[in-house]
C-alpha atoms as a PDB file:
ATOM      1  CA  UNK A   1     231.212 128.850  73.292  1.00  0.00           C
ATOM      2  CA  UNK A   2     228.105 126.487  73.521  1.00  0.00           C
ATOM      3  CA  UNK A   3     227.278 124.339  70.360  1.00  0.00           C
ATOM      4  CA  UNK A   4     223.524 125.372  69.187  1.00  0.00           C
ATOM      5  CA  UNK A   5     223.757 123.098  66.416  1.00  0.00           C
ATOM      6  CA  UNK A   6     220.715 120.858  65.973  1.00  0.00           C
ATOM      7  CA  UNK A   7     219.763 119.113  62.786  1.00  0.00           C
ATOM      8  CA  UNK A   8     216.229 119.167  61.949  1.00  0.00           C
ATOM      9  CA  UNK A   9     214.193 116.613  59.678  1.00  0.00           C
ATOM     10  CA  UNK A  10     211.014 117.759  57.319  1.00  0.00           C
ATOM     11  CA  UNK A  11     208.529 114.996  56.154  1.00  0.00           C
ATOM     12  CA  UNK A  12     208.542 116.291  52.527  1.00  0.00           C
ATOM     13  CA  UNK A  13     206.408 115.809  49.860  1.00  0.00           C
ATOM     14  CA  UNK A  14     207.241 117.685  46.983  1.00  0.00           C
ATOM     15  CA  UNK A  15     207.995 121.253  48.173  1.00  0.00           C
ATOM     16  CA  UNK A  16     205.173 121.032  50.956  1.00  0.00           C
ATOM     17  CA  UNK A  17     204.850 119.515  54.153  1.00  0.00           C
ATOM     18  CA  UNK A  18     203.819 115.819  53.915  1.00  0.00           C
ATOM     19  CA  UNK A  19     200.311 115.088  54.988  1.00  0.00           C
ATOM     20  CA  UNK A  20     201.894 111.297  56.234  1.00  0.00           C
ATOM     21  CA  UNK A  21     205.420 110.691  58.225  1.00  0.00           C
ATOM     22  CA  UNK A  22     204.724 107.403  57.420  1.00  0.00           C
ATOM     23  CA  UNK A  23     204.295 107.785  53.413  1.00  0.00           C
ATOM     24  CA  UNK A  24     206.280 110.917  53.091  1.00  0.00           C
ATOM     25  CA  UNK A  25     208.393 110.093  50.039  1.00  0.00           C
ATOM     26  CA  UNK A  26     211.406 112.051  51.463  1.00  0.00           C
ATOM     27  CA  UNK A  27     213.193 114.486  54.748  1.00  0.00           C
ATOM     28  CA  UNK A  28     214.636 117.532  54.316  1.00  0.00           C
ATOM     29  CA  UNK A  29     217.618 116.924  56.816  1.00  0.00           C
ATOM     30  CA  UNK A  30     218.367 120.638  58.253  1.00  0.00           C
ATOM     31  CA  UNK A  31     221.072 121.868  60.417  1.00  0.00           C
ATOM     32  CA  UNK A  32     221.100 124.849  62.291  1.00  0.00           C
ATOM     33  CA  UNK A  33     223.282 127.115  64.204  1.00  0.00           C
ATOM     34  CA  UNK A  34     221.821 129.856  65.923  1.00  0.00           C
ATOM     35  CA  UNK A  35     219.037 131.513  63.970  1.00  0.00           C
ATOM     36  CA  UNK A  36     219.942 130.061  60.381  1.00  0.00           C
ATOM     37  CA  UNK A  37     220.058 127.144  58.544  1.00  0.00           C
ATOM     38  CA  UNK A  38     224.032 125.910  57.792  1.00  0.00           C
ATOM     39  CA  UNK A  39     223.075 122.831  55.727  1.00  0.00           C
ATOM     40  CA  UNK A  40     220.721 120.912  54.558  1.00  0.00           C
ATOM     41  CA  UNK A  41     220.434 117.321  52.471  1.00  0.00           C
ATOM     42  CA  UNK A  42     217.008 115.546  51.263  1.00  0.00           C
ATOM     43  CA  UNK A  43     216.749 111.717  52.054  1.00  0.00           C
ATOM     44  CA  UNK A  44     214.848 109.490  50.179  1.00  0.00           C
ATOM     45  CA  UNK A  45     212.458 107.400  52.562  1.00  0.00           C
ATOM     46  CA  UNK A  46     210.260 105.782  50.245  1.00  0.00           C
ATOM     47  CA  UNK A  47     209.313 102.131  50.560  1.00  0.00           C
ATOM     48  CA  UNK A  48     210.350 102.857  54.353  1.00  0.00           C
ATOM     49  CA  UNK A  49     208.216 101.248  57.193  1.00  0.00           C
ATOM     50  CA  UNK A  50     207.536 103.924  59.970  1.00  0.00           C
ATOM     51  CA  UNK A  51     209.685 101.832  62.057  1.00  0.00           C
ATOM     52  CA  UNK A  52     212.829 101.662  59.726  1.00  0.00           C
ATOM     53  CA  UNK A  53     211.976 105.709  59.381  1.00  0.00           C
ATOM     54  CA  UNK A  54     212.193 106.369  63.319  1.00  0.00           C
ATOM     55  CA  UNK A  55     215.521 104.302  63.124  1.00  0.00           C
ATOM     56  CA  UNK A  56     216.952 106.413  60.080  1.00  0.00           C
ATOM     57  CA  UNK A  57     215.805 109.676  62.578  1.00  0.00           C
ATOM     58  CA  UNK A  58     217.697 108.193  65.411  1.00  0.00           C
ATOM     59  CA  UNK A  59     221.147 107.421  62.939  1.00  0.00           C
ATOM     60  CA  UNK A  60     221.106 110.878  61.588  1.00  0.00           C
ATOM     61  CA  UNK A  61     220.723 111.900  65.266  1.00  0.00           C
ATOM     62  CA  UNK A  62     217.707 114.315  64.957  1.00  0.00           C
ATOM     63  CA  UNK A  63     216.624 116.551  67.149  1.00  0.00           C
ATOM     64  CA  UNK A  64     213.083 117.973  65.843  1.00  0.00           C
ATOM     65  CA  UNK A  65     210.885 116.218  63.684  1.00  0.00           C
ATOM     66  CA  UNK A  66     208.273 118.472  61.858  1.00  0.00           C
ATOM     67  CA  UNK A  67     205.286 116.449  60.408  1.00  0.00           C
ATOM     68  CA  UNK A  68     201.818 116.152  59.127  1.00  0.00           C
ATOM     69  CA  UNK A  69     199.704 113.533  60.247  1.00  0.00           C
ATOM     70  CA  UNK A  70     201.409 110.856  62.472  1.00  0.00           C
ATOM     71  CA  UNK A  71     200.154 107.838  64.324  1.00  0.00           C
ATOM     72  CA  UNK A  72     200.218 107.750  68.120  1.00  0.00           C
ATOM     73  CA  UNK A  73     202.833 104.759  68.139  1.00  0.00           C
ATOM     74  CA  UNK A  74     205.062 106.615  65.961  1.00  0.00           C
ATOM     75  CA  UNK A  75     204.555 109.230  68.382  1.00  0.00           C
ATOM     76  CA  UNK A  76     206.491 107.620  71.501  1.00  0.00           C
ATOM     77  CA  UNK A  77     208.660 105.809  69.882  1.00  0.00           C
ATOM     78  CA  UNK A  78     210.103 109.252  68.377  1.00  0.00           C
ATOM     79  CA  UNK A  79     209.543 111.125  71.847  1.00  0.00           C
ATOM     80  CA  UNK A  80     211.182 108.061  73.372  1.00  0.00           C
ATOM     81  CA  UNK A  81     214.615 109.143  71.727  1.00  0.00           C
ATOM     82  CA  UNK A  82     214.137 112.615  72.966  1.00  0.00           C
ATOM     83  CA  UNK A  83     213.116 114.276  69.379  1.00  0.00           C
ATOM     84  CA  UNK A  84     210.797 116.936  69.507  1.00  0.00           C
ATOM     85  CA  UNK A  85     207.844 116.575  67.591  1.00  0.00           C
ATOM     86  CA  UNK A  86     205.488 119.471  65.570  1.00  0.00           C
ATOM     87  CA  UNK A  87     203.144 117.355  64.118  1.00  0.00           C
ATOM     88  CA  UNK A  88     199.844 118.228  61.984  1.00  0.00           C
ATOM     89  CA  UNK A  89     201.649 120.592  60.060  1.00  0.00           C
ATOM     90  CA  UNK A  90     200.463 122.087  56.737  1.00  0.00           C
ATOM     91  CA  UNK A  91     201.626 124.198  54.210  1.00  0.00           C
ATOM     92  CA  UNK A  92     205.176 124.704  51.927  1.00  0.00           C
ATOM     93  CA  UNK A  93     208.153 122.933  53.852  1.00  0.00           C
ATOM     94  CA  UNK A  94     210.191 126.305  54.207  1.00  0.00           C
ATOM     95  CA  UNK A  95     207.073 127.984  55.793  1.00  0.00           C
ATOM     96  CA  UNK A  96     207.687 125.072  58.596  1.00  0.00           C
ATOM     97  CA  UNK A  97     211.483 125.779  58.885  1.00  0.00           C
ATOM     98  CA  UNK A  98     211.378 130.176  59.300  1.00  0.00           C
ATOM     99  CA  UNK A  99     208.017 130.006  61.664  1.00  0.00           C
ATOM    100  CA  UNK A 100     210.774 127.329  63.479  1.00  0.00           C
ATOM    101  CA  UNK A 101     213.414 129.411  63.603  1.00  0.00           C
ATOM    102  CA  UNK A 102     211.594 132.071  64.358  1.00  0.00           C
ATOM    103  CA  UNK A 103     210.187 130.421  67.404  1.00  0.00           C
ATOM    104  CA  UNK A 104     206.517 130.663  66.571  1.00  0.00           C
ATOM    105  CA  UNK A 105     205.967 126.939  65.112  1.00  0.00           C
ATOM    106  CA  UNK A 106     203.367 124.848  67.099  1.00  0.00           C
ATOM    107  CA  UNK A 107     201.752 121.654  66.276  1.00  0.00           C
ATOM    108  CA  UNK A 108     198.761 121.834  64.297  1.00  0.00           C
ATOM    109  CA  UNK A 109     199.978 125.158  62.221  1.00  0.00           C
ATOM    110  CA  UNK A 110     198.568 126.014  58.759  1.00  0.00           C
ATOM    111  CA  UNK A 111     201.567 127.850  56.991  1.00  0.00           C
ATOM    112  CA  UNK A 112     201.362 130.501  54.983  1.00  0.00           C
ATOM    113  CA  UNK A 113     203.537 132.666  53.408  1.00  0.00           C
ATOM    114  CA  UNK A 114     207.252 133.520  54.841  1.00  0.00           C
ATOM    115  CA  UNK A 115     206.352 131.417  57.462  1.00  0.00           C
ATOM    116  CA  UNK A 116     203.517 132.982  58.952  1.00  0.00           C
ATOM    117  CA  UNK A 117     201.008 130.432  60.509  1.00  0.00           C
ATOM    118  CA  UNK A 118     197.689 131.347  58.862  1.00  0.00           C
ATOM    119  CA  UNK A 119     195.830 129.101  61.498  1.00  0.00           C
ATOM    120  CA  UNK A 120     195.617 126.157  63.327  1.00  0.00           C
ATOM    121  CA  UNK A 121     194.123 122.570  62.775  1.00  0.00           C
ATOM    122  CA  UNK A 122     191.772 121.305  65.537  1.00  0.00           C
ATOM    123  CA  UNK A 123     190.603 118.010  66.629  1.00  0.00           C
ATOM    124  CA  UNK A 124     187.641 116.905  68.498  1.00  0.00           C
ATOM    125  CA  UNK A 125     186.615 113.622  69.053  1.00  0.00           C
ATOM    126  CA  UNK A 126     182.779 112.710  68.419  1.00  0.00           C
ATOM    127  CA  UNK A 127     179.619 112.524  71.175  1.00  0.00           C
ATOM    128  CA  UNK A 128     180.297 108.828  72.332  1.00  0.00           C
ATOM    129  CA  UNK A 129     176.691 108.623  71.689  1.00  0.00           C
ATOM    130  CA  UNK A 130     177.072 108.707  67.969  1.00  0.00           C
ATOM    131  CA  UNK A 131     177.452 105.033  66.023  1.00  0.00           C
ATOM    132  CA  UNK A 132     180.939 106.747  63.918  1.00  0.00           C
ATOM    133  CA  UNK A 133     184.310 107.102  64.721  1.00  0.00           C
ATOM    134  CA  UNK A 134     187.052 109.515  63.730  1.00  0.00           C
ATOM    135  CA  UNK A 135     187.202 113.028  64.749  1.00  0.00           C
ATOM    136  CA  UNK A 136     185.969 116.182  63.690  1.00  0.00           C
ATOM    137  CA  UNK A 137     188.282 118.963  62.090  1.00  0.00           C
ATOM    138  CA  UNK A 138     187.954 122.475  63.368  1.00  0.00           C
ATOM    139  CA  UNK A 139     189.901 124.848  61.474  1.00  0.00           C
ATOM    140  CA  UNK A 140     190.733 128.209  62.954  1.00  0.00           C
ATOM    141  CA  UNK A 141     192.396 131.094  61.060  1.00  0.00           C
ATOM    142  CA  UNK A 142     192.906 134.813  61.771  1.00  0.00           C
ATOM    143  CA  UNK A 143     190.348 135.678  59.669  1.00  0.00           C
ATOM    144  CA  UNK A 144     187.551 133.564  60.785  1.00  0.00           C
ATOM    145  CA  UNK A 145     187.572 132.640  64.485  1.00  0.00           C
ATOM    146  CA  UNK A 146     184.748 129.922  63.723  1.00  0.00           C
ATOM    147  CA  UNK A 147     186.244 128.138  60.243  1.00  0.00           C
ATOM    148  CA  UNK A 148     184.576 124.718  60.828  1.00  0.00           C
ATOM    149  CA  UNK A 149     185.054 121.281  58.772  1.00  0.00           C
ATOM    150  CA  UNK A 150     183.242 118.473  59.706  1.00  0.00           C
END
């Protein structure tokens, strides 16, 4: 029989997703087999440099990462080791694990309830012509095709 066990790490903060990999003050380490979750152990990662972090990812040989916000350098170093990344993610961390299991998690969800994505974050850069950076938020849920923040 084929082993389907992967272990699965949660930027926590509290009982939510963390908005930061790199200032998350914790990971939910979860394995699963199958369709369900076998085990699961919280790590405490604070103090941690987002280097030392990928490393601790890489011991514990992860397999998905789910996130919030995550710098691009962070980014391919984790993709480098061949961990999947769902990044941008909002919401309680057990609405990030069932919409995973479930097959229907994507990067840039907004979690709601049981695990039901209640939207999705996103970005936009600004007109090159304008004198500020960052990027405009676009928020769109079921309810409101146009939700805009900006």
């Amino acid at each position: 029989m084929k082993n389907n066990r992967i272990k699965i790490a949660v930027a926590i903060f509290g009982s939510r997703i963390s908005p930061r990999f790199d200032c998350a003050p914790s990971m939910l380490i979860a394995e699963r087999d199958r369709d369900r979750i076998i085990k699961r152990r919280e790590i405490h990662t604070e103090g941690l440099t987002a280097l030392e972090r990928i490393k601790r990812l890489r011991q514990l040989q992860i397999k998905v990462l789910i996130c919030g916000g995550i710098d691009k350098h962070s980014v391919q170093m984790i993709e480098a080791l061949d961990i999947m990344i769902y990044s941008w993610i909002t919401g309680e961390y057990e609405d990030g694990l069932t919409c995973f299991l479930n097959g229907k998690l994507a990067s840039g969800n907004i979690m709601g309830p049981g695990g039901i994505s209640r939207g999705r974050w996103r970005f936009r850069r600004w007109r090159q012509n304008l004198k500020r950076g960052g990027a405009r938020c676009r928020i769109v849920t079921e309810e409101d095709q146009d939700g805009y923040r900006g």
